[in-house]
Protein backbone atom coordinates (compact mmCIF):
# COMPACT_ATOMS: atom_id res chain seq x y z
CA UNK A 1 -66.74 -13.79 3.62
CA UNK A 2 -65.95 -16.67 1.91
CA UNK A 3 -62.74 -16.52 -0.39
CA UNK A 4 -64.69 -17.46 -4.17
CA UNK A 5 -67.92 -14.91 -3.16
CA UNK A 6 -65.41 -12.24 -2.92
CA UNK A 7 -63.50 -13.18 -6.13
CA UNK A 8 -66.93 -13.05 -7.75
CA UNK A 9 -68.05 -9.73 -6.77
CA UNK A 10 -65.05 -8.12 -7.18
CA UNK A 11 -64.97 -9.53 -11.11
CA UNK A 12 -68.72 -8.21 -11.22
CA UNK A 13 -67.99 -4.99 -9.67
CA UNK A 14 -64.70 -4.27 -11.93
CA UNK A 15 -66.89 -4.83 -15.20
CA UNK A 16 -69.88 -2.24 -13.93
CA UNK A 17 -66.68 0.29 -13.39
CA UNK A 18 -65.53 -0.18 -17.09
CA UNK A 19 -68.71 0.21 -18.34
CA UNK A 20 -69.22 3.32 -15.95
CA UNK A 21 -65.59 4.60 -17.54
CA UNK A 22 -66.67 4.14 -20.92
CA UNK A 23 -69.42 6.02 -20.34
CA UNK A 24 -67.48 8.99 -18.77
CA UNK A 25 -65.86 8.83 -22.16
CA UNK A 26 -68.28 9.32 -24.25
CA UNK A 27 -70.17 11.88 -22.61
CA UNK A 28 -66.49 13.93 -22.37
CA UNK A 29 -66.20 13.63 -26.20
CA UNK A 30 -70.22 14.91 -26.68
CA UNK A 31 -69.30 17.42 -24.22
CA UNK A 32 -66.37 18.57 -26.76
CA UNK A 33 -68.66 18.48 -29.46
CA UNK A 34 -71.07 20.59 -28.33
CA UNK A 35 -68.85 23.13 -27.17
CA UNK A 36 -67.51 23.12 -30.49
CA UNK A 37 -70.58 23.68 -32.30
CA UNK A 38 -72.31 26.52 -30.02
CA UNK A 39 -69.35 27.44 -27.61
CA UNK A 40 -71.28 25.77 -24.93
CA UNK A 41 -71.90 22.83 -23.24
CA UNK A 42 -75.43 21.86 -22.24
CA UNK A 43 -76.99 21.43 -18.87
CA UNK A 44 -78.15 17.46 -19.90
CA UNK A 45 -74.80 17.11 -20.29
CA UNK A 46 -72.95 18.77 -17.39
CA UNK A 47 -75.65 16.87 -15.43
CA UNK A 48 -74.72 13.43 -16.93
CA UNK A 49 -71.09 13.54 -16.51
CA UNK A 50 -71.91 14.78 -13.14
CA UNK A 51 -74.00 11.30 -12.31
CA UNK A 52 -71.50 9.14 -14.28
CA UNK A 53 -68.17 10.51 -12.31
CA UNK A 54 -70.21 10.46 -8.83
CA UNK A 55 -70.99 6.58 -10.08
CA UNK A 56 -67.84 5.74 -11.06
CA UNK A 57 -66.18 7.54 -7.74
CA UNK A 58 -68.49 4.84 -5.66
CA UNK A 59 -67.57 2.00 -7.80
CA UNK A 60 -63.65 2.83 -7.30
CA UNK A 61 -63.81 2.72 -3.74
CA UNK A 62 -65.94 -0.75 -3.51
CA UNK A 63 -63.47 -2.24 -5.66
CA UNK A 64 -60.04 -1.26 -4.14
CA UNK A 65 -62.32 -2.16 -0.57
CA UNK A 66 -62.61 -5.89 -2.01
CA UNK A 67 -59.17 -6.32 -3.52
CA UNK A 68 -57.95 -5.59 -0.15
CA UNK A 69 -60.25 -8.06 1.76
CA UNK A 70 -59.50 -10.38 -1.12
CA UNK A 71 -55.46 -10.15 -0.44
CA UNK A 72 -56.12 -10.59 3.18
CA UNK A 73 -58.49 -13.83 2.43
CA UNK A 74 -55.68 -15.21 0.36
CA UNK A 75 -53.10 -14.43 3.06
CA UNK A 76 -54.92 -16.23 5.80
CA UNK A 77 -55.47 -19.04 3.47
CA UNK A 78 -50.99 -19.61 2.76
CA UNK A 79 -50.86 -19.26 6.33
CA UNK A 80 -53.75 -22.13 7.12
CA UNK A 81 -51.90 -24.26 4.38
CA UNK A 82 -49.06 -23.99 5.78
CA UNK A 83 -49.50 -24.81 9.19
CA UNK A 84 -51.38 -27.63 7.94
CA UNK A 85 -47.90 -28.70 5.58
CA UNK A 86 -45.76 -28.12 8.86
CA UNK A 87 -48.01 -30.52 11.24
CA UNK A 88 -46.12 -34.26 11.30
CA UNK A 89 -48.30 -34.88 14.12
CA UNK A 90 -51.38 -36.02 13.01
CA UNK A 91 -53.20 -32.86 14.27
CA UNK A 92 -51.81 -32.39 17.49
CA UNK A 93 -50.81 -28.96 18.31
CA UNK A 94 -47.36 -27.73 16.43
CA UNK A 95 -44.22 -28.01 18.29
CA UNK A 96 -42.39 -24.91 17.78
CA UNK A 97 -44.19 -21.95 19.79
CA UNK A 98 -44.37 -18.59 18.48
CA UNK A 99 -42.99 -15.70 21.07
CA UNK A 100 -46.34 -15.21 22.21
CA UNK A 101 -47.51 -18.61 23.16
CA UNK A 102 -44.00 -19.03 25.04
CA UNK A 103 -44.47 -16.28 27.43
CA UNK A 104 -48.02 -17.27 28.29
CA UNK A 105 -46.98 -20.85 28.30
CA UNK A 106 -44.09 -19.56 30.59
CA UNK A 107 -43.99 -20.96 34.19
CA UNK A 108 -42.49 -17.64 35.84
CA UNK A 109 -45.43 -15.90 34.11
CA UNK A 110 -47.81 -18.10 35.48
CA UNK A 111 -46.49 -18.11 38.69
CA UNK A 112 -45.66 -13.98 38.34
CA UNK A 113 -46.82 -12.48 41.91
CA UNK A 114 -46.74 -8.81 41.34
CA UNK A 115 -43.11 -8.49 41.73
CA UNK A 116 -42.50 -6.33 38.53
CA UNK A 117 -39.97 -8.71 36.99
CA UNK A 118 -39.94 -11.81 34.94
CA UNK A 119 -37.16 -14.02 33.55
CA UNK A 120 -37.46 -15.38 30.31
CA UNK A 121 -34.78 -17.56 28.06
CA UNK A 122 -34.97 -17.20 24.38
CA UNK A 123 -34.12 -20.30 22.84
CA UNK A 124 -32.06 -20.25 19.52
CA UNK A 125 -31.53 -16.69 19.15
CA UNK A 126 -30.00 -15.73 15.90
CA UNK A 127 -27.08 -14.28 16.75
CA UNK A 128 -23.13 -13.53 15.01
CA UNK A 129 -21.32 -16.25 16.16
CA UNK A 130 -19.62 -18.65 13.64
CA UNK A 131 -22.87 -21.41 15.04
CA UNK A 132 -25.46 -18.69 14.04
CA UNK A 133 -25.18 -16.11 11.08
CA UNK A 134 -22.26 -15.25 11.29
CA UNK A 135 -21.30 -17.59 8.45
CA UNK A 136 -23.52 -15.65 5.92
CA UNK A 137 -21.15 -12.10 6.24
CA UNK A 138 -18.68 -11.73 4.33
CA UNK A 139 -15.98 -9.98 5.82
CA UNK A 140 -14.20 -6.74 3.63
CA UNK A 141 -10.81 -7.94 2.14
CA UNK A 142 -8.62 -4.44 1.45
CA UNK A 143 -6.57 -5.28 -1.28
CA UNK A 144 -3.22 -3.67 0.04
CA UNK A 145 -1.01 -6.65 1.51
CA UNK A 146 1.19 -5.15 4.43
CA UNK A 147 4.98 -6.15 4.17
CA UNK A 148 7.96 -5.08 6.21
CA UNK A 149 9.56 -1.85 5.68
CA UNK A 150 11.89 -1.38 3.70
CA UNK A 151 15.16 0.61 4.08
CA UNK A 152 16.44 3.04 1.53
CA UNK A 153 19.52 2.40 -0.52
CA UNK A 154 21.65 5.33 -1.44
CA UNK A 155 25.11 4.61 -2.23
CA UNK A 156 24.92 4.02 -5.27
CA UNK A 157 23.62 7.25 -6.47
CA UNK A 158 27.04 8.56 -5.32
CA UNK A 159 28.96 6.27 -7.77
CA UNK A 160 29.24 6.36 -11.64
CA UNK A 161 28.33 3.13 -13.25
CA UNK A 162 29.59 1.68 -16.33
CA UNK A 163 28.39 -1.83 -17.71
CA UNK A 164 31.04 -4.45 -18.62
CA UNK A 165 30.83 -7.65 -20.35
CA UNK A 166 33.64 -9.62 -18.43
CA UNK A 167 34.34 -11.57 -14.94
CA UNK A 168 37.07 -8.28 -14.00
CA UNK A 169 37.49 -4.68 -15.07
CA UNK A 170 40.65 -3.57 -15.53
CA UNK A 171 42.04 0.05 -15.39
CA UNK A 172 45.83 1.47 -14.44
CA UNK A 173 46.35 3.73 -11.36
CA UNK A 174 49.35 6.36 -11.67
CA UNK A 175 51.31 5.08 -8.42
CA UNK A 176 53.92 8.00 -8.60
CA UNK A 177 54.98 11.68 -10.36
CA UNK A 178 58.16 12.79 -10.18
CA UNK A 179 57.92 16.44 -11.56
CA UNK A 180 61.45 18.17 -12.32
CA UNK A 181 59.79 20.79 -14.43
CA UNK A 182 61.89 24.36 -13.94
CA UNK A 183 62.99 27.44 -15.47
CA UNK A 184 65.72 26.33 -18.01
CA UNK A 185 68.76 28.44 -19.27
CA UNK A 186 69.37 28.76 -22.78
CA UNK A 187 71.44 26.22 -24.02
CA UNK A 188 70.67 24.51 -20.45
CA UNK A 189 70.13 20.70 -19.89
CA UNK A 190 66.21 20.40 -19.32
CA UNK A 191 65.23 18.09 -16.63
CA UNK A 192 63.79 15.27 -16.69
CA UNK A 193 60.52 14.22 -14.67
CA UNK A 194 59.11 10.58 -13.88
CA UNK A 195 55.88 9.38 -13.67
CA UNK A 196 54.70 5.60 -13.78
CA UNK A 197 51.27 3.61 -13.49
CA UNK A 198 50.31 0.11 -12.36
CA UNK A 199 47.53 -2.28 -13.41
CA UNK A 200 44.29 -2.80 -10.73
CA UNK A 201 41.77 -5.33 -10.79
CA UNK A 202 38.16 -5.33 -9.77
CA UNK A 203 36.47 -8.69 -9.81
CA UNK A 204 32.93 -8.97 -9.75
CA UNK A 205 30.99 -10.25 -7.30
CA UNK A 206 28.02 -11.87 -7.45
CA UNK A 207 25.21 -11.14 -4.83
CA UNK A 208 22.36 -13.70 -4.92
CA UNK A 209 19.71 -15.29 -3.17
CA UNK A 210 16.33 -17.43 -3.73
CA UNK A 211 13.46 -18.75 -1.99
CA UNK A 212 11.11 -22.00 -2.30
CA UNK A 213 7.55 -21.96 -3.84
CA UNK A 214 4.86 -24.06 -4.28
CA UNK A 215 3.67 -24.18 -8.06
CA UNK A 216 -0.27 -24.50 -6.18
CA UNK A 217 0.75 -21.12 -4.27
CA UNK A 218 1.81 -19.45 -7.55
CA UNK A 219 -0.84 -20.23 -9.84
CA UNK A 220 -3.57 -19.54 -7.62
CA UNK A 221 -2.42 -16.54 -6.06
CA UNK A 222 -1.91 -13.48 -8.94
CA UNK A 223 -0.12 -11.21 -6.39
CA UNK A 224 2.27 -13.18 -4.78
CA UNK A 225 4.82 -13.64 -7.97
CA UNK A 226 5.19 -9.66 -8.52
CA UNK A 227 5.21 -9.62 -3.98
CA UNK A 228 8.37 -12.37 -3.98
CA UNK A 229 10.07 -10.69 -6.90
CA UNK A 230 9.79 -7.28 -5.16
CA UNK A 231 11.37 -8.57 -2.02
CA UNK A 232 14.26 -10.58 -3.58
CA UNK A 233 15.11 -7.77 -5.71
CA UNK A 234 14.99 -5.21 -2.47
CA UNK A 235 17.17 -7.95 -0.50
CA UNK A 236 20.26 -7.64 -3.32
CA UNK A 237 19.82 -4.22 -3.28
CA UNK A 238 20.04 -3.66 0.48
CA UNK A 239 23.25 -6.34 0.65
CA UNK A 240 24.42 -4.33 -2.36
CA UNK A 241 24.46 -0.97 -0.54
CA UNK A 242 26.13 -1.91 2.06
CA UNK A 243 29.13 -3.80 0.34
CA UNK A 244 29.74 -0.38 -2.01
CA UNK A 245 29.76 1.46 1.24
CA UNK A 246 31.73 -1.04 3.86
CA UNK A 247 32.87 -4.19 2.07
CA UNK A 248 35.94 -5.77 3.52
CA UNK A 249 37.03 -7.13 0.51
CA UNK A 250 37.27 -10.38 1.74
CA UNK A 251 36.07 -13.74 0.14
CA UNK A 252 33.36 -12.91 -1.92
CA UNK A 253 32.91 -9.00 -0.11
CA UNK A 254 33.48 -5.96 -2.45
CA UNK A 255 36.62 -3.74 -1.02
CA UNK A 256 33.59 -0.64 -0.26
CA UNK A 257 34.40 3.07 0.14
CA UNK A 258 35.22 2.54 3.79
CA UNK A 259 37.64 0.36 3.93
CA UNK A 260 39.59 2.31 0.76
CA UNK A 261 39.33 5.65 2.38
CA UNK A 262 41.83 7.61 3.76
CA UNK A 263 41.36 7.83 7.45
CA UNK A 264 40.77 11.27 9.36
CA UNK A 265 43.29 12.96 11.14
CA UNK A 266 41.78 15.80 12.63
CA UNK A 267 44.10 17.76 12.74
CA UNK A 268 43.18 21.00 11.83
CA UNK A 269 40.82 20.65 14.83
CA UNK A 270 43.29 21.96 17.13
CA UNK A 271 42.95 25.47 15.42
CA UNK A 272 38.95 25.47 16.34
CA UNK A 273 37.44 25.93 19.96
CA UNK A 274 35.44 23.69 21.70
CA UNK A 275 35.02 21.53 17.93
CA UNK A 276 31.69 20.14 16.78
CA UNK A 277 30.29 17.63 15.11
CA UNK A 278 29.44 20.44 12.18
CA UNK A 279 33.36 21.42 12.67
CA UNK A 280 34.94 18.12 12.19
CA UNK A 281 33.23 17.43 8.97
CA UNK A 282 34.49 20.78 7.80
CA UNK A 283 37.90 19.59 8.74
CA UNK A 284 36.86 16.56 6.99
CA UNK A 285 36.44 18.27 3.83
CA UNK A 286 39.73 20.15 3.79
CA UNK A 287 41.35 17.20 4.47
CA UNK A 288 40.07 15.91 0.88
CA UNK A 289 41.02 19.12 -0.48
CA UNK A 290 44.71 18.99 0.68
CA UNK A 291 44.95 16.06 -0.77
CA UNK A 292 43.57 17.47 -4.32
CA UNK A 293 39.93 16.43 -4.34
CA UNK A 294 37.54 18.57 -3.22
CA UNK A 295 34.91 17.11 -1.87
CA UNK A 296 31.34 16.77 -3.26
CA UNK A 297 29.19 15.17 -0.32
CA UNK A 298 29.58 13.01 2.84
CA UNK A 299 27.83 10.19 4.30
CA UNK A 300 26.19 10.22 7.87
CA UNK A 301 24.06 7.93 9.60
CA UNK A 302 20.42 9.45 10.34
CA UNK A 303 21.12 9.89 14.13
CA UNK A 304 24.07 11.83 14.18
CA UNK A 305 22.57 13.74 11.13
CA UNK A 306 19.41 14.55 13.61
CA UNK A 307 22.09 15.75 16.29
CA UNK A 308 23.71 18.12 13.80
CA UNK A 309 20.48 19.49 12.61
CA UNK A 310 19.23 19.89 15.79
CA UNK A 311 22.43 22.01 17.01
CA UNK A 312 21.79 25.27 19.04
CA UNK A 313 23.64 28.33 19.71
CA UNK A 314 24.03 30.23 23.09
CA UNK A 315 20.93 31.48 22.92
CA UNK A 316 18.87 28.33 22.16
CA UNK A 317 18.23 28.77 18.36
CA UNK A 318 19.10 26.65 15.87
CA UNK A 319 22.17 27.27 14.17
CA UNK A 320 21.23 26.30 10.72
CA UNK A 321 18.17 24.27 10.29
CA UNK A 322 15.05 25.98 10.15
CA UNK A 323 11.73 23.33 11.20
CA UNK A 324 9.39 25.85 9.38
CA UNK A 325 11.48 26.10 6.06
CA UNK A 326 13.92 23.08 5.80
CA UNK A 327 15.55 23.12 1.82
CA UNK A 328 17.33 19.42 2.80
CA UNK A 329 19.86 17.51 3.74
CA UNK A 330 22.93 19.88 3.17
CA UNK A 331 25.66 21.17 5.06
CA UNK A 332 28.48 23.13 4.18
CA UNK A 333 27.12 23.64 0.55
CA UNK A 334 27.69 19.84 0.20
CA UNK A 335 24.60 17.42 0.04
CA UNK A 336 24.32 15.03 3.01
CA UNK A 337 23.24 11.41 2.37
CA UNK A 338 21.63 10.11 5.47
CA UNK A 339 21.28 6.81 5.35
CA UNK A 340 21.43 3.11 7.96
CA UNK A 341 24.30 1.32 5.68
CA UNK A 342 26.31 3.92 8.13
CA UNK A 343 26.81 2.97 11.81
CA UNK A 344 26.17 5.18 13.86
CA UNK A 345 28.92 8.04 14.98
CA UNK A 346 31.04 7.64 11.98
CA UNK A 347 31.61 10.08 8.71
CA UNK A 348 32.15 9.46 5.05
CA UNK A 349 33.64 12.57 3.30
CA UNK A 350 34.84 12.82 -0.06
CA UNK A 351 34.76 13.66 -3.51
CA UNK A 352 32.63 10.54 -4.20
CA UNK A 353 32.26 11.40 -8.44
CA UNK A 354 35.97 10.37 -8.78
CA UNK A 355 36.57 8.18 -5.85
CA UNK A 356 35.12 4.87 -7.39
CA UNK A 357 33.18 3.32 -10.73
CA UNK A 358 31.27 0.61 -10.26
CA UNK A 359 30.93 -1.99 -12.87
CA UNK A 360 28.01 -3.49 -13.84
CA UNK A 361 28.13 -7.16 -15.42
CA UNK A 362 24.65 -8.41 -14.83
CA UNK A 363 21.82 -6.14 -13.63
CA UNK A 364 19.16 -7.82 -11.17
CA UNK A 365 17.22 -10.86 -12.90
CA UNK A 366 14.85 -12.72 -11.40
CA UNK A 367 15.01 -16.58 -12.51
CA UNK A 368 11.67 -19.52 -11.84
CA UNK A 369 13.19 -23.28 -12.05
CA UNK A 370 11.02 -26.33 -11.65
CA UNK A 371 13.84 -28.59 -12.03
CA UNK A 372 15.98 -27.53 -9.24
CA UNK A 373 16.99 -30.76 -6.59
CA UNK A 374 14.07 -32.94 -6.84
CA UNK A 375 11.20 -29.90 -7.51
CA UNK A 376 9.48 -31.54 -10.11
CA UNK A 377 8.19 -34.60 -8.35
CA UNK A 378 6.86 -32.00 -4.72
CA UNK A 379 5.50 -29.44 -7.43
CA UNK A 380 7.90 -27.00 -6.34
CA UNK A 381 9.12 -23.77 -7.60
CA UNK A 382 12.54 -22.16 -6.81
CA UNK A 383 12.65 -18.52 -7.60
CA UNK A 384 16.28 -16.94 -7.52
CA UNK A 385 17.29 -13.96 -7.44
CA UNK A 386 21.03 -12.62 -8.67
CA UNK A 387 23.19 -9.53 -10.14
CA UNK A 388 26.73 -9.29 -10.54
CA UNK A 389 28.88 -6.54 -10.00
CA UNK A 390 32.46 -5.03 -9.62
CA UNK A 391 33.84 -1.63 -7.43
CA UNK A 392 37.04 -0.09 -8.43
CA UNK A 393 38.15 2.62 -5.53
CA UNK A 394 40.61 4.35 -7.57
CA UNK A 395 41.43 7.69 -5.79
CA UNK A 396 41.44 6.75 -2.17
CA UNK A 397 42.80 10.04 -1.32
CA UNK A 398 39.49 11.45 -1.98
CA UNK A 399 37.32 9.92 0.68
CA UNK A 400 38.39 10.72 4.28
CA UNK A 401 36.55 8.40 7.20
CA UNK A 402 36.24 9.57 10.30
CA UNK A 403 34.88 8.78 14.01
CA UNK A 404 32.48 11.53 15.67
CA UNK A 405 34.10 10.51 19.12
CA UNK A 406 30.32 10.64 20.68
CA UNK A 407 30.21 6.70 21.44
CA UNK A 408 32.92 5.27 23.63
């Protein structure tokens, strides 16, 4: 059926089904009427809403019948025009081959022989590679960006720390006491004691370090400013942990804990059998008290703090740690700092509140220069990070530093 016939009878045949509604209408509302007036409604009327709904029931159908038809007419009709838009051959048959006329163009179909099987090559299958559509996915990008780990610092949480506003702290260490203090006659001479200080010193030291940017890479990436400013400050405070705990004092090195400390004898030890790990560090610990300063924690590194946990009687069971209830690192009533700024198989007991103060001149700042070397003219950015401090060790009796003896 021709395309405009169909568009006319539909037009014709969606007019008779208004009319036919309107009618429905009206009879409905006479229908109301009536019942209104005499309770009832007549049989003329029952009988002409009867006819009118069948009517309009009939008419429904033919129309939704020719809309369809229509749509499909109209469909055929894009296709036709394009086809005919897609032809640059001047009516010769087009090119590209639907998957149909491919396999019956095919030559192994042609030449199929009842063997069951036929080979067939798709040409330009759209696929995922980068060639295909790959390009249009976009792949998920997780927000988190995955750095190194990082190692905990701990030694100064052992210290007190005071903040200064000059290059050295000064402070005077009692270097002997004479005591001649005794029961005195009356009329006796009283005796007389001694007792004399000296100044110390601690200079501060400054730990720094800095990194080049690009100012390209810092304006047009929002994380990476707070990312480098993280790890510079992490890199002083990892240097800074292990100069309070083991600096030589050397050149620009803090003198650390370590090399202050008074170092273990041991020996109590002969009065214990067969002596521990757990047993030295007790002997460690009275060691600090003999010499007045009881101590208040001790320093291991984590392995040899996993060997003393893991410690077993006779009888297999573990002599203190329990793996189902474990209250923390303690031992001896004394908190254990486990930590890597230890090497392995040696001890740091002591009375750590009195041994030392660290002194604070700068806290960590993090400083951006564009006019470092010749920065400005390669749109550089040199980011630099710095704090300054000082470590007095004043009561090296107080920290005893020992050797486990389990590495040769």
């Amino acid at each position: 059926m021709p395309l405009d016939n169909t568009e006319t009878q539909l037009r014709e045949l969606t007019n008779e089904l208004k009319r036919v509604g309107d009618n429905v209408s009206r009879t409905a509302e006479n229908a109301m009427a009536e019942a209104r007036r005499s309770g009832e409604v007549s049989d003329e009327t029952k009988a002409t809403a009867d006819r009118l709904l069948t009517e309009q029931g009939k008419l429904s159908t033919s129309v939704n019948a020719l809309t369809s038809q229509l749509e499909g007419l109209q469909t055929q009709n894009l296709e036709i025009e394009q086809r005919l838009a897609a032809r640059g051959d001047g009516g010769r048959r087009d090119a590209r081959q639907t998957l149909g006329q491919a396999v019956t163009a095919n030559e192994a179909v042609k030449a199929y022989s009842g063997t069951g099987t036929v080979k067939m090559e798709v040409q330009n299958a759209i696929t995922t590679a980068s060639g295909s559509a790959g390009a249009l996915g976009d792949p998920y990008r997780d927000p988190e960006v995955v750095g190194l780990p990082m190692q905990d610092r701990r030694i100064r949480d052992l210290i007190p720390s005071v903040p200064i506003t000059d290059s050295s702290a000064n402070y005077a260490r009692q270097t002997s006491r004479t005591n001649a203090a005794a029961p005195v006659a009356e009329g006796g001479l009283k005796p007389e004691s001694a007792l004399a200080w000296g100044p110390e010193d601690a200079i501060v030291r400054t730990i720094a370090h800095w990194i080049p940017v690009s100012r390209q890479a810092m304006a047009d990436l929002p994380q990476l400013q707070g990312l480098i400013d993280t790890e510079l400050r992490y890199g002083l405070d990892l240097v800074e942990d292990a100069q309070l705990l083991a600096g030589d004092g050397l050149g620009q090195n803090l003198s650390g804990l370590i090399t202050n400390a008074t170092a273990y004898s041991g020996a109590a030890e002969a009065k214990i059998s067969n002596p521990t790990l757990i047993d030295k560090l007790r002997v460690a610990m009275l060691e600090a008290t003999l010499n007045l300063y009881p101590a208040d924690g001790m320093v291991l590194n984590p392995e040899d703090w996993m060997v003393i946990e893991t410690s077993k009687d006779a009888q297999n069971r573990y002599i203190f740690a329990n793996p189902l209830n474990f209250s923390g690192p303690v031992l001896w009533g004394r908190p254990v700092v486990s930590t890597m700024a230890m090497s392995v198989d040696k001890f740091l007991v002591g009375a750590f509140r009195v041994a030392a103060t660290i002194y604070d001149r700068a806290d960590t700042e993090v400083l951006i220069s564009t006019e470092d070397r010749d920065n400005f003219v390669k749109n550089m950015i040199t980011v630099l990070a710095e704090k300054r401090l000082a470590l007095g060790v004043k009561r090296p009796g107080s920290l005893i530093y020992g050797d486990f003896g389990l590495v040769v």
